[in-house]
PDB file of N, CA and C in Angstrom:
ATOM      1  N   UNK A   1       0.843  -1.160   0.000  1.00  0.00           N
ATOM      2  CA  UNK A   1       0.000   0.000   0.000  1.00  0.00           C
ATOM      3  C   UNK A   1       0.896   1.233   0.000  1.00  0.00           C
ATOM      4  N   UNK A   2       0.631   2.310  -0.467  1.00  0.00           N
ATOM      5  CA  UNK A   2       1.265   3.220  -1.040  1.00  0.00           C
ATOM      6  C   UNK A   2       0.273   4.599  -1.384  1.00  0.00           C
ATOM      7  N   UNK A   3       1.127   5.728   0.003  1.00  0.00           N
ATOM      8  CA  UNK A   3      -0.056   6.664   0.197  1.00  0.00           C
ATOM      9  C   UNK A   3       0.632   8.067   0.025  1.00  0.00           C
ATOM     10  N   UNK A   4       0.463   8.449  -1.377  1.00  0.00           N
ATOM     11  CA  UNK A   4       1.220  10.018  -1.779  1.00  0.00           C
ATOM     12  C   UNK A   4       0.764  10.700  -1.486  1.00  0.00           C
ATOM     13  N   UNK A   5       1.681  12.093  -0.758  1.00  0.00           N
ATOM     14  CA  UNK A   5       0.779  13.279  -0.745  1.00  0.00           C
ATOM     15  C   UNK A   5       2.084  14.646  -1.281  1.00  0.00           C
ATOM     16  N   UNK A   6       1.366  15.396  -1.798  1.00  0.00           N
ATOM     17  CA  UNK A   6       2.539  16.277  -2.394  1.00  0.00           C
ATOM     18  C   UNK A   6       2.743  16.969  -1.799  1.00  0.00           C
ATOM     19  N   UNK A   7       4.267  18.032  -1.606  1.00  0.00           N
ATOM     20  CA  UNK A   7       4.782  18.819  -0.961  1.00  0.00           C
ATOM     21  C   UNK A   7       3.810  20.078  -1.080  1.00  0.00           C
ATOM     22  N   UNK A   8       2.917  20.617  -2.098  1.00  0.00           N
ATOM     23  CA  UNK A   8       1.840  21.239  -1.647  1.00  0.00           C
ATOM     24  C   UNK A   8       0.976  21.039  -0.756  1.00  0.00           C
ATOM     25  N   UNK A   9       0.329  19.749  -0.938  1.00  0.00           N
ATOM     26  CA  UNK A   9      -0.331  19.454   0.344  1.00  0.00           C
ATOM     27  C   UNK A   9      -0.263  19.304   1.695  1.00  0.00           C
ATOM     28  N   UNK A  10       1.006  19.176   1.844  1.00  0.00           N
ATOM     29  CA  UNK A  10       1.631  18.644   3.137  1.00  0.00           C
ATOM     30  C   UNK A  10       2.030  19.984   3.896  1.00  0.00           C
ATOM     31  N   UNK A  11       2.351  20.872   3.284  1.00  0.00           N
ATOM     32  CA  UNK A  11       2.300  22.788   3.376  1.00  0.00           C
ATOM     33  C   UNK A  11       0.989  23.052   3.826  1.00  0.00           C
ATOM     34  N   UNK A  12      -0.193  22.997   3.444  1.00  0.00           N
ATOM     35  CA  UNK A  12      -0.908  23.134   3.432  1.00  0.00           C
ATOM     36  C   UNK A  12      -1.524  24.628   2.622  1.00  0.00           C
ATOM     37  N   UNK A  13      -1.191  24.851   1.605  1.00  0.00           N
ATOM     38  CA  UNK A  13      -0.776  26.001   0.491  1.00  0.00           C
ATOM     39  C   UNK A  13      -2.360  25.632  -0.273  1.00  0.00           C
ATOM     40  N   UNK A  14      -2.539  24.964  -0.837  1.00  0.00           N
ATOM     41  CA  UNK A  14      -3.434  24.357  -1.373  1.00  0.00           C
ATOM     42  C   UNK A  14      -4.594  23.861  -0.723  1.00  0.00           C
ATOM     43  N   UNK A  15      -5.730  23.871  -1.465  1.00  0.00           N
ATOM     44  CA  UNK A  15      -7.094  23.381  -0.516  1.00  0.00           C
ATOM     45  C   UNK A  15      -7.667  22.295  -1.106  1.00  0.00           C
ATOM     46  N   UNK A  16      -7.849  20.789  -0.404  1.00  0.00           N
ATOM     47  CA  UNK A  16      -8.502  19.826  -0.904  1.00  0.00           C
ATOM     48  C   UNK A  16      -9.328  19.487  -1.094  1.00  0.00           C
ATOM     49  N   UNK A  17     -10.210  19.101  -2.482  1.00  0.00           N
ATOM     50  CA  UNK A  17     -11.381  18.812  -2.391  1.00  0.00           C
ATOM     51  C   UNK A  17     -12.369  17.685  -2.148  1.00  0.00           C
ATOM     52  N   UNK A  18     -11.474  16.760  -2.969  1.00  0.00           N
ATOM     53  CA  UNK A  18     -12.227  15.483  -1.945  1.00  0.00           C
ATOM     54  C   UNK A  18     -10.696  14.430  -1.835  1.00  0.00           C
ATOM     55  N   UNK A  19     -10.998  13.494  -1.019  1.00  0.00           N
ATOM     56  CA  UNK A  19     -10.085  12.072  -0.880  1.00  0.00           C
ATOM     57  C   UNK A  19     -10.720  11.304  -1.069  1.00  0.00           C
ATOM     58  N   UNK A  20     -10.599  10.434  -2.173  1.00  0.00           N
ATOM     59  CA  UNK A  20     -10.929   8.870  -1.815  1.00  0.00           C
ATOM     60  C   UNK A  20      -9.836   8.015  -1.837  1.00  0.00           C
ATOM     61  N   UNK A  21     -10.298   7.016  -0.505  1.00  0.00           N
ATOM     62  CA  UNK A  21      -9.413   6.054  -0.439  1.00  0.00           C
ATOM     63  C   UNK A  21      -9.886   4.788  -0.304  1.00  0.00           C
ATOM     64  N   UNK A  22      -9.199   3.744  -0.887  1.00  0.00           N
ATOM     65  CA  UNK A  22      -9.716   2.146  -1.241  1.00  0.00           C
ATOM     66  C   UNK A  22      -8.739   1.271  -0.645  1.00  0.00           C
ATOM     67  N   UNK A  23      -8.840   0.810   0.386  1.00  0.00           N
ATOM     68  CA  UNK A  23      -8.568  -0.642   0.353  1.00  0.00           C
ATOM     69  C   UNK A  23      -9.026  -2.090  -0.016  1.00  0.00           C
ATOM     70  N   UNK A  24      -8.609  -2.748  -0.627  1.00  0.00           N
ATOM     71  CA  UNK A  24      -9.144  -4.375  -0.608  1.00  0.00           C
ATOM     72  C   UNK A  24      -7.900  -5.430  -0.503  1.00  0.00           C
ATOM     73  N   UNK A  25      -8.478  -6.160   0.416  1.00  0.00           N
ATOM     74  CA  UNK A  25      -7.205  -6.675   0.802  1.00  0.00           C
ATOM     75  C   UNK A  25      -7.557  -7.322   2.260  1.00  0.00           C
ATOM     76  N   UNK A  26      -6.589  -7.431   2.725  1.00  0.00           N
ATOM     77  CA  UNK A  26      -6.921  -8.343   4.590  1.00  0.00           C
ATOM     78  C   UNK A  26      -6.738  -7.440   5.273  1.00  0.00           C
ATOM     79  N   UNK A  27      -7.313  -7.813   6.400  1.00  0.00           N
ATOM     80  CA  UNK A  27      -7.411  -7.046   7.438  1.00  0.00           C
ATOM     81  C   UNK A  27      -7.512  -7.757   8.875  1.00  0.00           C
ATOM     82  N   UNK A  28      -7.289  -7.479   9.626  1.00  0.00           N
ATOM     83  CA  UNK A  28      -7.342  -7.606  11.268  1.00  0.00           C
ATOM     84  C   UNK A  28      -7.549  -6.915  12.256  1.00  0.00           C
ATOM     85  N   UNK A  29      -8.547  -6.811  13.260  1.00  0.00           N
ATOM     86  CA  UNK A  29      -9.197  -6.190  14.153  1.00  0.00           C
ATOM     87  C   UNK A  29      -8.463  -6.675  15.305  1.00  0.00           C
ATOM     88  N   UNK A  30      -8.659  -5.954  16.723  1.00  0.00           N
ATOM     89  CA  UNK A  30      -8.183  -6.170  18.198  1.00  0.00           C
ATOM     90  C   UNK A  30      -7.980  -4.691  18.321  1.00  0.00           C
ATOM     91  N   UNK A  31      -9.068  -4.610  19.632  1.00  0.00           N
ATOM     92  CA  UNK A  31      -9.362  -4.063  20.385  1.00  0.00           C
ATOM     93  C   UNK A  31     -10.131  -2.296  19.681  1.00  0.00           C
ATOM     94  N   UNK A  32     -11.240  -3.187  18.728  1.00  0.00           N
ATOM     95  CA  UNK A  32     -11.931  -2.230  18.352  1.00  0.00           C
ATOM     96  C   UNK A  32     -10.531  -1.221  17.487  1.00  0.00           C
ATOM     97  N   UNK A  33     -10.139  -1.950  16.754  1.00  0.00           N
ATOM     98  CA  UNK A  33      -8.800  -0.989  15.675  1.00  0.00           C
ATOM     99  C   UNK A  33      -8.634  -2.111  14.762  1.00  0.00           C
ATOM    100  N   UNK A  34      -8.748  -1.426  13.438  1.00  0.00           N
ATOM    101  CA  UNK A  34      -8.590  -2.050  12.325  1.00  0.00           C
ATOM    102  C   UNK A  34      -7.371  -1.776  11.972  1.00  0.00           C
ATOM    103  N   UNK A  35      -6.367  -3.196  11.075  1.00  0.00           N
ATOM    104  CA  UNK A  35      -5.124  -2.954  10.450  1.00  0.00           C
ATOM    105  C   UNK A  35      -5.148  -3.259   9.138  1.00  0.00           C
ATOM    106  N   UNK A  36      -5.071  -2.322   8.358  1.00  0.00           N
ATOM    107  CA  UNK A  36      -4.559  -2.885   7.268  1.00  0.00           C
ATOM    108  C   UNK A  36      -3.749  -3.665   7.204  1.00  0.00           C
ATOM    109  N   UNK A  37      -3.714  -5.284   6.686  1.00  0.00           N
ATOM    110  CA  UNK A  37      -2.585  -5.850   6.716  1.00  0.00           C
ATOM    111  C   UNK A  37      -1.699  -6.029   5.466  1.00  0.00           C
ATOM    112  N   UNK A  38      -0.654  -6.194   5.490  1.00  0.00           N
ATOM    113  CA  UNK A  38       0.485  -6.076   3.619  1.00  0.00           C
ATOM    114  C   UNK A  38       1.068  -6.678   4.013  1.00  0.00           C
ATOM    115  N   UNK A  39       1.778  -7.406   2.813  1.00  0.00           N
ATOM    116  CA  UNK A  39       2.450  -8.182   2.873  1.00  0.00           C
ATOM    117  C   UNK A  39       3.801  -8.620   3.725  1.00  0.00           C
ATOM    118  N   UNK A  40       4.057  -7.744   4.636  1.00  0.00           N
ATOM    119  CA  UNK A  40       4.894  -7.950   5.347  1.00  0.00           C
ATOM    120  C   UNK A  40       4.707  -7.821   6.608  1.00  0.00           C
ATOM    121  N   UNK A  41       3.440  -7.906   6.748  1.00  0.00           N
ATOM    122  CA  UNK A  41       3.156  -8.069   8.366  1.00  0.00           C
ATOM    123  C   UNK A  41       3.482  -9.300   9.024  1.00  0.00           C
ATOM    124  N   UNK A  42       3.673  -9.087  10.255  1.00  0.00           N
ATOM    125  CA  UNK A  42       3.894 -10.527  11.180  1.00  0.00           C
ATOM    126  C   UNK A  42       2.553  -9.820  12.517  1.00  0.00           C
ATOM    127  N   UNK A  43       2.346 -11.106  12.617  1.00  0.00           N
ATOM    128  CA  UNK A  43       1.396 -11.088  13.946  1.00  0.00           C
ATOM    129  C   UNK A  43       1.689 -10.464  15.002  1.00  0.00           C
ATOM    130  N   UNK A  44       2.946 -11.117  15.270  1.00  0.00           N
ATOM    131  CA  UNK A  44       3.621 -10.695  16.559  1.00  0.00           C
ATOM    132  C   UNK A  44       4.217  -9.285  16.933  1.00  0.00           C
ATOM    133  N   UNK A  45       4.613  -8.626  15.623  1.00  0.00           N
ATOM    134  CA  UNK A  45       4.683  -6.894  15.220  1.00  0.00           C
ATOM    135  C   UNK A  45       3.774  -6.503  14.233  1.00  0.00           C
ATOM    136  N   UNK A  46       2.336  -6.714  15.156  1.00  0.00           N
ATOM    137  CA  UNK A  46       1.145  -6.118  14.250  1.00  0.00           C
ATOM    138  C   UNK A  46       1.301  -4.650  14.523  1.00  0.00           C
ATOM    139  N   UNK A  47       1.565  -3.894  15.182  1.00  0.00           N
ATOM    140  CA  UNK A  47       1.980  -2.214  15.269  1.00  0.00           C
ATOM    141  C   UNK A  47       2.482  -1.869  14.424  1.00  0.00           C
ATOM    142  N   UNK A  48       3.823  -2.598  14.244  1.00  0.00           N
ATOM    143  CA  UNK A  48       4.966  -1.971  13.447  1.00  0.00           C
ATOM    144  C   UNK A  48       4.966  -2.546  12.124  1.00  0.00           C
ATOM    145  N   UNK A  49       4.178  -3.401  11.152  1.00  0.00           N
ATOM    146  CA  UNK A  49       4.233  -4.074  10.348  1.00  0.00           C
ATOM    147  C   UNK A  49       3.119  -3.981   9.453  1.00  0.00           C
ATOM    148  N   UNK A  50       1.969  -3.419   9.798  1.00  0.00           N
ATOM    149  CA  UNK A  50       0.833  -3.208   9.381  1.00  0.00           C
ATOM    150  C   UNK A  50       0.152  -1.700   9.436  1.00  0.00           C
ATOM    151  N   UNK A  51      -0.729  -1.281   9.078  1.00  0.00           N
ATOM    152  CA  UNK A  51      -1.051   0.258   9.019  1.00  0.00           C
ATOM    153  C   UNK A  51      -2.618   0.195   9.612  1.00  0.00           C
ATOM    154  N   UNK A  52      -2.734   1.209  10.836  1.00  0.00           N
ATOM    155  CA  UNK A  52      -3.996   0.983  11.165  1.00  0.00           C
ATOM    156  C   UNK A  52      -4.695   2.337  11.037  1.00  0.00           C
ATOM    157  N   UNK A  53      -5.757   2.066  10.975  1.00  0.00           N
ATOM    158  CA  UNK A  53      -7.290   2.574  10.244  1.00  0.00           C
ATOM    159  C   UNK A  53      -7.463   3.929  10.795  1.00  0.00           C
ATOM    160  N   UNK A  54      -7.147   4.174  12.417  1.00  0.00           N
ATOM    161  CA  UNK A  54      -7.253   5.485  13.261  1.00  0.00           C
ATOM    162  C   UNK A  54      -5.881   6.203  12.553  1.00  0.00           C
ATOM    163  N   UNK A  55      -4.673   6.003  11.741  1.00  0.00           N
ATOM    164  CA  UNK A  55      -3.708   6.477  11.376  1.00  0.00           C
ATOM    165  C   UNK A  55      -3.828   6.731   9.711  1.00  0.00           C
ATOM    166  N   UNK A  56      -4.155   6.052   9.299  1.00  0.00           N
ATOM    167  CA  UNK A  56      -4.935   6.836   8.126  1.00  0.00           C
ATOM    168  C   UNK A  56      -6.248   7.844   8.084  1.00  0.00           C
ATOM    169  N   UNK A  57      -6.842   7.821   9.136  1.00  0.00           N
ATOM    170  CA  UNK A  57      -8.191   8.421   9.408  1.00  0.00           C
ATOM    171  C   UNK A  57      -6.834  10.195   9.631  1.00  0.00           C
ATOM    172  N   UNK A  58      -6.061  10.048  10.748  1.00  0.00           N
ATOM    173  CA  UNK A  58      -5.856  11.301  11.046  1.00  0.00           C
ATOM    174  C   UNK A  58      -4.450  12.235   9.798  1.00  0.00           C
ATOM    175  N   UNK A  59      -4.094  11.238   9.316  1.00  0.00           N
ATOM    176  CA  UNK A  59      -3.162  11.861   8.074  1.00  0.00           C
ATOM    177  C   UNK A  59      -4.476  12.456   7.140  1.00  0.00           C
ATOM    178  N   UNK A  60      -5.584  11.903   6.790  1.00  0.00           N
ATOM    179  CA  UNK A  60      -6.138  12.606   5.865  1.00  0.00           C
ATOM    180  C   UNK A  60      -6.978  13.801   6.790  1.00  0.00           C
ATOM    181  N   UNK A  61      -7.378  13.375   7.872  1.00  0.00           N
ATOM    182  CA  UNK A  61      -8.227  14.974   8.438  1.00  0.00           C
ATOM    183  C   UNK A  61      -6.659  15.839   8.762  1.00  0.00           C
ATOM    184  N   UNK A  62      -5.790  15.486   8.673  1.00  0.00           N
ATOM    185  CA  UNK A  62      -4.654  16.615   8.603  1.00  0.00           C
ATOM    186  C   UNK A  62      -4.792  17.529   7.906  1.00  0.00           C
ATOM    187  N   UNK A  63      -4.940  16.902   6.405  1.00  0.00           N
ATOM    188  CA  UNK A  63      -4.969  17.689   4.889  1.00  0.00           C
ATOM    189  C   UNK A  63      -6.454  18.591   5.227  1.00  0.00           C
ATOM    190  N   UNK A  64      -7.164  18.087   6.316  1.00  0.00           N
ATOM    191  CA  UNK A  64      -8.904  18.717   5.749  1.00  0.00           C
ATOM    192  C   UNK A  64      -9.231  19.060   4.382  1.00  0.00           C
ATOM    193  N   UNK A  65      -9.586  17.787   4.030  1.00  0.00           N
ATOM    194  CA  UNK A  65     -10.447  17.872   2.837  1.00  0.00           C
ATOM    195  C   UNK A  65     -11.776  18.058   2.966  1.00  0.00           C
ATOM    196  N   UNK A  66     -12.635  18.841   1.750  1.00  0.00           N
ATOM    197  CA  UNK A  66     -13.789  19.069   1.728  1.00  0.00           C
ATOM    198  C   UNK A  66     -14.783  17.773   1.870  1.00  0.00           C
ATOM    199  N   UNK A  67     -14.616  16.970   1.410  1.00  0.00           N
ATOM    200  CA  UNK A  67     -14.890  15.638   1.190  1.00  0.00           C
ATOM    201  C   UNK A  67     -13.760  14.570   1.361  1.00  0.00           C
ATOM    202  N   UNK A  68     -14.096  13.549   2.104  1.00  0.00           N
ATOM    203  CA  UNK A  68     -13.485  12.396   2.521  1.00  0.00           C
ATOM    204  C   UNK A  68     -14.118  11.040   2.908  1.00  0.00           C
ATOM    205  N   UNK A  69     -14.093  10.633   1.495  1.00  0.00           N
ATOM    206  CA  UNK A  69     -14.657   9.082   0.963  1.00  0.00           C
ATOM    207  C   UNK A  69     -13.549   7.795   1.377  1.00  0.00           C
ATOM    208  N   UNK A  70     -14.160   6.663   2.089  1.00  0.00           N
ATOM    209  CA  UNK A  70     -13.066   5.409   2.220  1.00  0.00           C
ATOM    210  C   UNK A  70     -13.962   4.268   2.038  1.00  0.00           C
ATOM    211  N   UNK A  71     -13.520   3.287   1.406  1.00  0.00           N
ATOM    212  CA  UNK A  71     -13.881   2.257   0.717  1.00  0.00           C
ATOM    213  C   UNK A  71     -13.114   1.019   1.483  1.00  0.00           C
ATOM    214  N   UNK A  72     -13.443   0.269   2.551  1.00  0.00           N
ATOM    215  CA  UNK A  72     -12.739  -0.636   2.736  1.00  0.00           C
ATOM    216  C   UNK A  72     -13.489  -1.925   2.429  1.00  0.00           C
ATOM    217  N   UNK A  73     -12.742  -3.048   1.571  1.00  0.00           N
ATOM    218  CA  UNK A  73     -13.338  -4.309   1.381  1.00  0.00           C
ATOM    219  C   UNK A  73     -11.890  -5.457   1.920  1.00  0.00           C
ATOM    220  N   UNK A  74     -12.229  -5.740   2.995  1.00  0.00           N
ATOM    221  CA  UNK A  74     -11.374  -7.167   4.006  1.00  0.00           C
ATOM    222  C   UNK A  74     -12.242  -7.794   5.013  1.00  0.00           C
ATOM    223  N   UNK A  75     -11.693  -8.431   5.384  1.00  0.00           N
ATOM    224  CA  UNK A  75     -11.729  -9.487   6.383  1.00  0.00           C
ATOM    225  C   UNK A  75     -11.491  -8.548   7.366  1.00  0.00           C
ATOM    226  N   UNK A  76     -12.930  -8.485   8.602  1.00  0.00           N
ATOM    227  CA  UNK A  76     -12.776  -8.073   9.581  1.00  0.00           C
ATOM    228  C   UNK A  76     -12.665  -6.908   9.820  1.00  0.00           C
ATOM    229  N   UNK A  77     -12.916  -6.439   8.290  1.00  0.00           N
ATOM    230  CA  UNK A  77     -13.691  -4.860   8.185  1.00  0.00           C
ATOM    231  C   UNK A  77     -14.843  -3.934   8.936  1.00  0.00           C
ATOM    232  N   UNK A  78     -15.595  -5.251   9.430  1.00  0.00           N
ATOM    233  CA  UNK A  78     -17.500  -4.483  10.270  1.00  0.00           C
ATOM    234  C   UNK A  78     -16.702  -3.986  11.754  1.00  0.00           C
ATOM    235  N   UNK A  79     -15.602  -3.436  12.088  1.00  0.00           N
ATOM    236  CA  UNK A  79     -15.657  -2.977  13.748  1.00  0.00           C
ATOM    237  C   UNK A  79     -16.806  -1.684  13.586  1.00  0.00           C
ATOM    238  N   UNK A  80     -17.019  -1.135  14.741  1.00  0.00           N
ATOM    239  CA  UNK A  80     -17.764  -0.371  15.634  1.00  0.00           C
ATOM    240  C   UNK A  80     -16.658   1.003  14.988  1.00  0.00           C
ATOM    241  N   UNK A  81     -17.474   2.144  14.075  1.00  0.00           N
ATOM    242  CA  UNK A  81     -16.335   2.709  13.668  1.00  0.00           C
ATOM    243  C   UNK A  81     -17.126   4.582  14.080  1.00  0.00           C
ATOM    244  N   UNK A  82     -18.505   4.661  13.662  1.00  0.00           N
ATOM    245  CA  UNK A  82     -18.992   5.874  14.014  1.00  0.00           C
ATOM    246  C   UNK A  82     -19.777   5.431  15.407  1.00  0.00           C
TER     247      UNK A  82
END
């Protein structure tokens, strides 16, 4: 997984209008937190090996976009999220 953002944006110089973002792929839940999992995760360094859902949630309300669309299709996707 692979998540660009440009040196305009990251300035915050520029104003965003919408995000969408898609995952499909696996996933793993504990303790009400979703991980994206990739290919190089291990169980045992699920923190450090995997990307979770509250950490993509706050990189994109960083940018505040006008709109912010997410699409997740995995395993163990239904947690308790609003």
């Amino acid at each position: 997984m692979m998540i660009l953002i440009s040196k305009t944006h990251q300035s915050k110089d520029e104003e965003i209008g919408e995000i969408f973002f898609y995952f499909s792929g696996h996933g793993f839940s504990e303790n009400n937190e979703l991980f994206y999992v990739t290919t190089n995760t291990e169980n045992n360094k699920i923190n450090t090996t995997s990307l979770k859902n509250s950490e993509i949630d706050a990189l994109f309300r960083d940018l505040n976009p006008n709109l912010y669309v997410k699409v997740i299709d995995s395993c163990q996707s239904g947690i308790s999220y609003i």
